[in-house]
N, C-alpha and C. Protein backbone atom coordinates (compact mmCIF):
# COMPACT_ATOMS: atom_id res chain seq x y z
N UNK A 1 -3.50 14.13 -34.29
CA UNK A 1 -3.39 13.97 -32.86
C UNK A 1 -3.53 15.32 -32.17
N UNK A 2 -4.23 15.10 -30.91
CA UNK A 2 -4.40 16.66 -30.18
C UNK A 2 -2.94 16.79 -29.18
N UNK A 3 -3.32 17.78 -28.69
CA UNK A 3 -2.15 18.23 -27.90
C UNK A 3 -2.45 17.41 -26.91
N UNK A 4 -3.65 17.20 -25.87
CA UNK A 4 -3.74 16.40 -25.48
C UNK A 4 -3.58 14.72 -25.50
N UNK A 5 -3.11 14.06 -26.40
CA UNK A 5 -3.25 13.00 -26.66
C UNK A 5 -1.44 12.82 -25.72
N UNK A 6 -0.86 13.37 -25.68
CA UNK A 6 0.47 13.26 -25.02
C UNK A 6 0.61 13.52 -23.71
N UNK A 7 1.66 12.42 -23.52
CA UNK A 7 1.57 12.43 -21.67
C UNK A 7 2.90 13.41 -21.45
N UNK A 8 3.16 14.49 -20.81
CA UNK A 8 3.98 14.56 -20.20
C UNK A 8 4.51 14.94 -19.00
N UNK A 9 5.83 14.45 -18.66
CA UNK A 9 6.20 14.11 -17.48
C UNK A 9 7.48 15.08 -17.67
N UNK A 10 7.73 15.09 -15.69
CA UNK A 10 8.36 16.20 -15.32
C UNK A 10 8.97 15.56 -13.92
N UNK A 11 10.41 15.61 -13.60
CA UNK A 11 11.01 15.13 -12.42
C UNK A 11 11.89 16.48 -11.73
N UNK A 12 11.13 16.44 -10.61
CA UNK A 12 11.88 17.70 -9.73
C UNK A 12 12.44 16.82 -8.29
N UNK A 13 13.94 17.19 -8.21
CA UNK A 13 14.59 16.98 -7.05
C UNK A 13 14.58 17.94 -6.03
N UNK A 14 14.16 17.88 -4.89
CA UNK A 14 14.23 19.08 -4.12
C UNK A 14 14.50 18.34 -2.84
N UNK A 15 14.78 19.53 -1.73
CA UNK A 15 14.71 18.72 -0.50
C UNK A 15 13.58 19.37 0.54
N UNK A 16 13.18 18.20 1.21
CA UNK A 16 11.91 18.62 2.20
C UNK A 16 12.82 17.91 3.66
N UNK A 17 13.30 18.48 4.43
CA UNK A 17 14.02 18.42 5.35
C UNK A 17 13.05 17.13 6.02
N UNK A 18 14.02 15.83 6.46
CA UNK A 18 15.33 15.79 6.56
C UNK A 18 15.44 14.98 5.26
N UNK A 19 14.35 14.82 4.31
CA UNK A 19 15.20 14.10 3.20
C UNK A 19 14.58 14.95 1.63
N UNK A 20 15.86 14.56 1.08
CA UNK A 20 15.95 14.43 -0.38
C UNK A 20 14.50 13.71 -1.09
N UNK A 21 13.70 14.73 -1.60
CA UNK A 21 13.28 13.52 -2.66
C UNK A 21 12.78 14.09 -4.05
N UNK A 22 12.31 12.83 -5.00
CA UNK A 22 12.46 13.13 -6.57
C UNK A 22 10.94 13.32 -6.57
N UNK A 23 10.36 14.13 -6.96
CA UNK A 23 8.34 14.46 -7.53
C UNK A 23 8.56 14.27 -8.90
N UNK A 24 7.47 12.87 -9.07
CA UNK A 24 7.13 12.85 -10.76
C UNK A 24 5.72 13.70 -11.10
N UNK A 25 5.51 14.63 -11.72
CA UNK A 25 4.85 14.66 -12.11
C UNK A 25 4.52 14.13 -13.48
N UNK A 26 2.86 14.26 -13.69
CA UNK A 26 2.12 13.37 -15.32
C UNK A 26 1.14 14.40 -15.45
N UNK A 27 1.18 15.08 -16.68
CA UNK A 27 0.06 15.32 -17.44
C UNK A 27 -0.47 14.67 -18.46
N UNK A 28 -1.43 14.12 -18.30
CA UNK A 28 -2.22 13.41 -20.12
C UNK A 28 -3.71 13.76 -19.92
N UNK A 29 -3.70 13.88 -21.12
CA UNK A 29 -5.31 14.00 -21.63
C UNK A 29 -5.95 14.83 -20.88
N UNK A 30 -5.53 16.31 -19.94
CA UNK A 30 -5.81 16.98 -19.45
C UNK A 30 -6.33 16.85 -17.95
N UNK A 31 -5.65 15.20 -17.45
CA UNK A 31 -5.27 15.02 -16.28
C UNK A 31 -3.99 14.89 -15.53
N UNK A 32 -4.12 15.11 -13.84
CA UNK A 32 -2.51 15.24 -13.78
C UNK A 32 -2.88 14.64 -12.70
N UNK A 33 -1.03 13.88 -12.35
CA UNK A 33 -1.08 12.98 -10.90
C UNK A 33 0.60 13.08 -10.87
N UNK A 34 1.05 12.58 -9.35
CA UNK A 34 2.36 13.23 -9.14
C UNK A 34 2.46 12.07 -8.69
N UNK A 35 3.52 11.72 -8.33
CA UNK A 35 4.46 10.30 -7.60
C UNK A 35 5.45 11.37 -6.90
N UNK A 36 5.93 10.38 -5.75
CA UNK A 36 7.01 10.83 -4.53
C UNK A 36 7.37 9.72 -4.34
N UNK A 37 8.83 9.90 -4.64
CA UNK A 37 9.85 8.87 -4.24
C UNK A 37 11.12 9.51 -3.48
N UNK A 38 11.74 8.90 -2.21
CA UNK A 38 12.73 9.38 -1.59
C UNK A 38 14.01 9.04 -2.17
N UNK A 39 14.72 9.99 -2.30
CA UNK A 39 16.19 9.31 -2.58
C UNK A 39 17.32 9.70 -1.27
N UNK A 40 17.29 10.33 -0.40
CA UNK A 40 17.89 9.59 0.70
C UNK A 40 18.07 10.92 2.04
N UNK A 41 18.96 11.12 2.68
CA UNK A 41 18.48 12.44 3.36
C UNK A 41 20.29 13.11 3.74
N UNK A 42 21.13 12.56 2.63
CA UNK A 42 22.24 13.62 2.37
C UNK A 42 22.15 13.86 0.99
N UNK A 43 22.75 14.89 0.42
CA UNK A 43 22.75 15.87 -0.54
C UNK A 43 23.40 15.01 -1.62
N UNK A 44 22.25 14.58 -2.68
CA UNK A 44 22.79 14.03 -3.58
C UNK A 44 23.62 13.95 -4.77
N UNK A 45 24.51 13.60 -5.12
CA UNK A 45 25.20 14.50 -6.20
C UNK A 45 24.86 13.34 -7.75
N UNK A 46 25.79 14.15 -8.72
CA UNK A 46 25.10 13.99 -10.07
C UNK A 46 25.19 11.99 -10.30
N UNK A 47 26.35 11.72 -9.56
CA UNK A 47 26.45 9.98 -9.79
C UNK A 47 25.51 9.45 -9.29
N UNK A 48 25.26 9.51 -7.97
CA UNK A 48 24.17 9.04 -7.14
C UNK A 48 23.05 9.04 -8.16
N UNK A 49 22.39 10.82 -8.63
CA UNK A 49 21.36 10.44 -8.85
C UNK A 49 21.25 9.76 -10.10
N UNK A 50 22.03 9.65 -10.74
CA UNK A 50 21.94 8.80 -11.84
C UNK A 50 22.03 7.89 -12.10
N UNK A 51 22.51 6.51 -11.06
CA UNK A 51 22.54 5.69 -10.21
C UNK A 51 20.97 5.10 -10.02
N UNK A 52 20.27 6.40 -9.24
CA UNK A 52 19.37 6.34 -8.73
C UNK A 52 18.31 6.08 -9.60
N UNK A 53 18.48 6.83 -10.39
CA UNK A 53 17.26 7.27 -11.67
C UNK A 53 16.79 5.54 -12.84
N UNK A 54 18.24 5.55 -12.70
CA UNK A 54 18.52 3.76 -13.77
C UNK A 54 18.45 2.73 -12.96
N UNK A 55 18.35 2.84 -11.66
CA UNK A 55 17.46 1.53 -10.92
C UNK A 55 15.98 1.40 -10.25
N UNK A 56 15.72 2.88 -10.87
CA UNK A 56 14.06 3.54 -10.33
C UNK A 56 12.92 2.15 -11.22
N UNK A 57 12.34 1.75 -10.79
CA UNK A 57 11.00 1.13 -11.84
C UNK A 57 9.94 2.24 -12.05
N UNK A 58 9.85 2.64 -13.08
CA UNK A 58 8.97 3.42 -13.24
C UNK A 58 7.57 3.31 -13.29
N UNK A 59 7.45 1.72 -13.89
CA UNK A 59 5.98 1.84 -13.86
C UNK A 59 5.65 0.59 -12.37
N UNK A 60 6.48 0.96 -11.68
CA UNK A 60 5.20 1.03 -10.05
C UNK A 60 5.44 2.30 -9.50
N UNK A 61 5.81 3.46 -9.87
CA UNK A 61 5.82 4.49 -9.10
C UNK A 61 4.16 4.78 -8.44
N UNK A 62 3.85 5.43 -7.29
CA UNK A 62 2.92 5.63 -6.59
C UNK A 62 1.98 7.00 -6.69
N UNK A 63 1.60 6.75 -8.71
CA UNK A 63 0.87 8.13 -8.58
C UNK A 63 -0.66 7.87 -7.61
N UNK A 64 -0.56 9.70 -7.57
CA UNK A 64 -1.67 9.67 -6.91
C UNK A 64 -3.34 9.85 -7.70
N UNK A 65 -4.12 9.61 -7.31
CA UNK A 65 -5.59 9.70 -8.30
C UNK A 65 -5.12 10.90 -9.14
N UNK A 66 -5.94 10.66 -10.56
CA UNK A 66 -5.96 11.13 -11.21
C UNK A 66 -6.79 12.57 -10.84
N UNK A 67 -6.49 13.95 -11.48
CA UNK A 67 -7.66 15.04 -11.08
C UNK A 67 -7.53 16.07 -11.96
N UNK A 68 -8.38 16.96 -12.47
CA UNK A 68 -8.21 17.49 -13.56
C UNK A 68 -6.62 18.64 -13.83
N UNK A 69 -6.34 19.10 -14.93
CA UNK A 69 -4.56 19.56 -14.95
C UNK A 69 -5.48 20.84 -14.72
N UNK A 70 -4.53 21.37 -13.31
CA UNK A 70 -4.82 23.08 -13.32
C UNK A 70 -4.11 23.88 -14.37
N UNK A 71 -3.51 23.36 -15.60
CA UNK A 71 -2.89 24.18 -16.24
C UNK A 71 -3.71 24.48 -17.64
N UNK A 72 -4.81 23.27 -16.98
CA UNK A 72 -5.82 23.57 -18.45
C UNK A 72 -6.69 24.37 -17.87
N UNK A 73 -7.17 24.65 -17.04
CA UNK A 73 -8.61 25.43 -16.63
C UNK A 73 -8.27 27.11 -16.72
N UNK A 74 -9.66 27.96 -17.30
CA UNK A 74 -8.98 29.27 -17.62
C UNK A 74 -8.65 30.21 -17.12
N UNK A 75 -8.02 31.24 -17.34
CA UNK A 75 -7.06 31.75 -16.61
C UNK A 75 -8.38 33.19 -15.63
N UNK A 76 -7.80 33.34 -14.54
CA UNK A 76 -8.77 33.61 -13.39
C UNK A 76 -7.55 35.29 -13.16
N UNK A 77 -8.44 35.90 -12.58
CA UNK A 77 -7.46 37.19 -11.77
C UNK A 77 -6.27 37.07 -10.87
N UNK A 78 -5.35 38.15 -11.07
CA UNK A 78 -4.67 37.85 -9.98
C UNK A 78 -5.03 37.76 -8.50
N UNK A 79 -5.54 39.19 -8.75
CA UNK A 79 -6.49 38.96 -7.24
C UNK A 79 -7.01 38.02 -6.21
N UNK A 80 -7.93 37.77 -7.58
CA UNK A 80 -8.96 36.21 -7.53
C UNK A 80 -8.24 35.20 -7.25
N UNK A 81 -7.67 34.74 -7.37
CA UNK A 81 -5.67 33.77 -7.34
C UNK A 81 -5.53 33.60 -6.13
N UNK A 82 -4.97 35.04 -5.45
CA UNK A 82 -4.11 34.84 -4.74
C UNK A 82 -5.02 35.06 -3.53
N UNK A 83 -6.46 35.31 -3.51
CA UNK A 83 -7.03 35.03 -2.22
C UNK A 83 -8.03 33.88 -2.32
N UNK A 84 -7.49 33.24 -3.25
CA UNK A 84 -8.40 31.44 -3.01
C UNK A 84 -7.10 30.62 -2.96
N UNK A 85 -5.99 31.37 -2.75
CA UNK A 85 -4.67 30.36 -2.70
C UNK A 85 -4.63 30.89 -1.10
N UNK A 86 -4.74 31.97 -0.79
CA UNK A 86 -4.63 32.26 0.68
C UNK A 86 -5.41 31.78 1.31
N UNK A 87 -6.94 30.93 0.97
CA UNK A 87 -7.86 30.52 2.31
C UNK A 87 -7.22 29.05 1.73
N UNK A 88 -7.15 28.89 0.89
CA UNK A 88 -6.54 26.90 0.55
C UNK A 88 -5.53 26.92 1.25
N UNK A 89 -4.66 27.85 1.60
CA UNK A 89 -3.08 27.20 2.43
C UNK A 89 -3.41 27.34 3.79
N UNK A 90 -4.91 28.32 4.02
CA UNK A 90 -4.74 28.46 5.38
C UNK A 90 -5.83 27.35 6.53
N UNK A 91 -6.25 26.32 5.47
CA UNK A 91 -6.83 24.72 5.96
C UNK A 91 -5.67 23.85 6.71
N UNK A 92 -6.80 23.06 7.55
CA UNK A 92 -5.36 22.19 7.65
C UNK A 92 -4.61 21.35 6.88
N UNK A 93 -5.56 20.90 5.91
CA UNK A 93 -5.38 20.24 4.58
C UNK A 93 -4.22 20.20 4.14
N UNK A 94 -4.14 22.07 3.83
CA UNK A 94 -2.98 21.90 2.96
C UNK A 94 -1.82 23.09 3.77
N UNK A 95 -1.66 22.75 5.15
CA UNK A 95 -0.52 23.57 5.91
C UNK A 95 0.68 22.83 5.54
N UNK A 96 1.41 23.65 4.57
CA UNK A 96 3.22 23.35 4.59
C UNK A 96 3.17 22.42 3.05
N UNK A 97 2.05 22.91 2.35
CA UNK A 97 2.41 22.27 0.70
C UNK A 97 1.82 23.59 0.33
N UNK A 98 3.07 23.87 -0.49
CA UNK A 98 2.94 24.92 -1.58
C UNK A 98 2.68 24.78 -3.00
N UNK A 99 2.80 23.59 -3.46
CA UNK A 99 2.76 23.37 -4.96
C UNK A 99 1.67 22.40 -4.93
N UNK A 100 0.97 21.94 -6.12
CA UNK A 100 0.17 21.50 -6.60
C UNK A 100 0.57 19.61 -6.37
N UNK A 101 1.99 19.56 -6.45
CA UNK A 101 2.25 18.16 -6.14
C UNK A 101 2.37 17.76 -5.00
N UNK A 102 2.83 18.68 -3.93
CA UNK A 102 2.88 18.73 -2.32
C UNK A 102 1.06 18.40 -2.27
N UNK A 103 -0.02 19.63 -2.51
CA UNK A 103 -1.54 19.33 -2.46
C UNK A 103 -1.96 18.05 -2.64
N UNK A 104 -1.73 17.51 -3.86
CA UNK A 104 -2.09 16.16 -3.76
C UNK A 104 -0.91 14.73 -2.98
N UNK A 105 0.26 15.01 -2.68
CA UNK A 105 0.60 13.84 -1.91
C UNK A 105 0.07 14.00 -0.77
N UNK A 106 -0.33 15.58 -0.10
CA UNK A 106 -0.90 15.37 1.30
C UNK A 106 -2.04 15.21 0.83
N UNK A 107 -3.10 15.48 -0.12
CA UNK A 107 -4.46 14.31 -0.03
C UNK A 107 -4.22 12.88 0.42
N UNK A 108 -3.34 12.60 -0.69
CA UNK A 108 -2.78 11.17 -0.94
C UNK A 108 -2.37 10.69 0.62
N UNK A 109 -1.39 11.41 1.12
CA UNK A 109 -1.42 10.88 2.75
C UNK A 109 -2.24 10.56 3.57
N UNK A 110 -3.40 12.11 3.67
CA UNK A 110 -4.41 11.76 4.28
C UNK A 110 -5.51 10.51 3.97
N UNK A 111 -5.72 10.39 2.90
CA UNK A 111 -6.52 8.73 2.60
C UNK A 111 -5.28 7.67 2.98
N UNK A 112 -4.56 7.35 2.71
CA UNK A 112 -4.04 6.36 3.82
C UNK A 112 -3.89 6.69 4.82
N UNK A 113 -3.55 7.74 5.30
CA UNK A 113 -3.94 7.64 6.89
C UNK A 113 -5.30 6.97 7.21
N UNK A 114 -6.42 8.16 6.99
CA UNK A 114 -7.76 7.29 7.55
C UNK A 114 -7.98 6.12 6.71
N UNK A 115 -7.31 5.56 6.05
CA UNK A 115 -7.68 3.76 5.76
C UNK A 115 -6.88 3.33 6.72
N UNK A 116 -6.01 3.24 6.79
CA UNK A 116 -5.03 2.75 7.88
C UNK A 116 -5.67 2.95 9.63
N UNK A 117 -6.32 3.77 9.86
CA UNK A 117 -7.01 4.44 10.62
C UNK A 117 -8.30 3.21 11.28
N UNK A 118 -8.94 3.22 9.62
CA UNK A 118 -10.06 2.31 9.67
C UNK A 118 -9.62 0.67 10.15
N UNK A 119 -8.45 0.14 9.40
CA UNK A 119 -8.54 -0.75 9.36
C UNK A 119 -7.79 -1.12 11.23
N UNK A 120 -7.53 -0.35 11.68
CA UNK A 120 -6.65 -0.37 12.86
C UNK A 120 -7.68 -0.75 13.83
N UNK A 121 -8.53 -0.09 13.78
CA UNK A 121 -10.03 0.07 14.24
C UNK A 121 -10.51 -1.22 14.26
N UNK A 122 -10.74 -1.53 13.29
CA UNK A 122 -11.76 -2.89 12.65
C UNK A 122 -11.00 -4.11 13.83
N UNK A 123 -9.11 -4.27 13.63
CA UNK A 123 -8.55 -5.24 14.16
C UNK A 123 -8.71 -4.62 15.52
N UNK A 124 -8.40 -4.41 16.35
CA UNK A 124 -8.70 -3.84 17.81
C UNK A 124 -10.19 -4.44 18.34
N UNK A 125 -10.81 -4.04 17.40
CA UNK A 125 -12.48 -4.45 17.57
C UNK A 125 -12.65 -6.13 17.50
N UNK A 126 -11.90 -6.65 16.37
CA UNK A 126 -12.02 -7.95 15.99
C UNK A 126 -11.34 -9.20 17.52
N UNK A 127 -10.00 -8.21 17.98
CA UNK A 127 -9.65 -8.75 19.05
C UNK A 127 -10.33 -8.75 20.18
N UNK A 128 -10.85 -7.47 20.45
CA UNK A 128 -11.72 -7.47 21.66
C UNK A 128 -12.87 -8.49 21.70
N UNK A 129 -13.59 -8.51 20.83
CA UNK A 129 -14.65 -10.04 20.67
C UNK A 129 -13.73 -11.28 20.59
N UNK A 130 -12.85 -11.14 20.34
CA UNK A 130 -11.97 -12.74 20.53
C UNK A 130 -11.58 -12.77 22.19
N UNK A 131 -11.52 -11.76 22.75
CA UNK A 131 -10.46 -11.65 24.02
C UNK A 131 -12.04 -12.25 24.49
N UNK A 132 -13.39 -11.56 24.41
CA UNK A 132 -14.54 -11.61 25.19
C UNK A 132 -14.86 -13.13 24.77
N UNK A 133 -14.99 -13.66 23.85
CA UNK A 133 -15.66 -14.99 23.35
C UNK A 133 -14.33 -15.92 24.14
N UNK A 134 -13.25 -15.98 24.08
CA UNK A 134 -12.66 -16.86 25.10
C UNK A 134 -12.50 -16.92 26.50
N UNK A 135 -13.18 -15.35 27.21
CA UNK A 135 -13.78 -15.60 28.57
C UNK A 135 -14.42 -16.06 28.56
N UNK A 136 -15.81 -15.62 27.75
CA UNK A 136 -17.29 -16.23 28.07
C UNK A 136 -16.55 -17.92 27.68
N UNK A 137 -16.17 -18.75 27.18
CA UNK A 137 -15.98 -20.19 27.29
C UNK A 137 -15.11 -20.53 28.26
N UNK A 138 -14.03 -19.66 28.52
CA UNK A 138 -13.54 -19.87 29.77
C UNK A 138 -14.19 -19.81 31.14
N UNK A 139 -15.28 -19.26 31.16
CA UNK A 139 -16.06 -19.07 32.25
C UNK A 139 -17.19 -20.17 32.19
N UNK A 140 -18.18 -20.58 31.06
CA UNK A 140 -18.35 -21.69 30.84
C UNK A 140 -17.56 -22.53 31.33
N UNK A 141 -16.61 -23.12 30.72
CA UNK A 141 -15.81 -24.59 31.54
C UNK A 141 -15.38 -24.70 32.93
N UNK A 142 -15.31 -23.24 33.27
CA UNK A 142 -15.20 -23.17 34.51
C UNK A 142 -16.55 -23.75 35.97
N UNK A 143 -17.63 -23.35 35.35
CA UNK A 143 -19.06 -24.01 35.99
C UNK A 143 -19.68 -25.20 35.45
N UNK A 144 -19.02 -25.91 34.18
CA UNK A 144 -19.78 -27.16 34.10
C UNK A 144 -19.83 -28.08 35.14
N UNK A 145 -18.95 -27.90 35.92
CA UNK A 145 -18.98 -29.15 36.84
C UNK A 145 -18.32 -30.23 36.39
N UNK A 146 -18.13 -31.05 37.66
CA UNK A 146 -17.03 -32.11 37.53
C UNK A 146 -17.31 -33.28 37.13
């Protein structure tokens, strides 16, 4: 078996004001994807989260697409690093995520946003031709005559 053939996973509690929450990360097969789940927005202590952890379902957690593990790709300058990390934080993309799991839940946000976006769109549109198709017949019945 390769080193790759193993998944592993990693749970960080931190807080992102105003709430508490748990980041799964997954590495396998030299891909990685993170899950975000909230656990609440006062300061959790060791019962709670353990509480928390043994009523979690794990397998619907909400990873995000799969994308290659930056921990496999080879190792680059410091230099080089830290001024392609300075124009990446300074997008709007990625303003106020510092880590690699913050980067992809705000991808992850942003595609549901613009689906959510789209589909908001679509219904608005779908009503407006309903609002118009029951004038135009309302205006019809109105001139058929008596």
């Amino acid at each position: 078996m390769h080193e790759s053939d193993f998944i592993n996973h990693s749970v960080t509690v931190m807080f992102c004001p105003p709430f508490w929450i748990a980041l799964f990360e997954m590495h396998y097969g030299g891909q990685y994807s993170v899950a975000k789940v909230i656990i609440g927005t006062s300061e959790p202590t060791g019962a709670k989260l353990k509480s928390f952890f043994e009523r979690l379902d794990y397998s619907n957690l909400p990873y995000t697409k799969e994308i290659d593990d930056p921990a496999n790709r080879c190792n680059v300058g410091y230099k080089k690093m830290q001024k392609k990390i300075k124009h990446e934080t300074e997008t709007d993309n990625y303003k106020n995520a510092f880590t690699k799991a913050q980067i992809e839940l705000k991808k992850q946000y942003c595609e549901l946003k613009a689906n959510n976006k789209h589909e908001a769109k679509k219904r608005s549109e779908n009503l407006l031709k309903r609002k118009i198709e029951l004038r135009q017949i309302k205006h019809k019945e109105k001139h058929k005559g008596h």
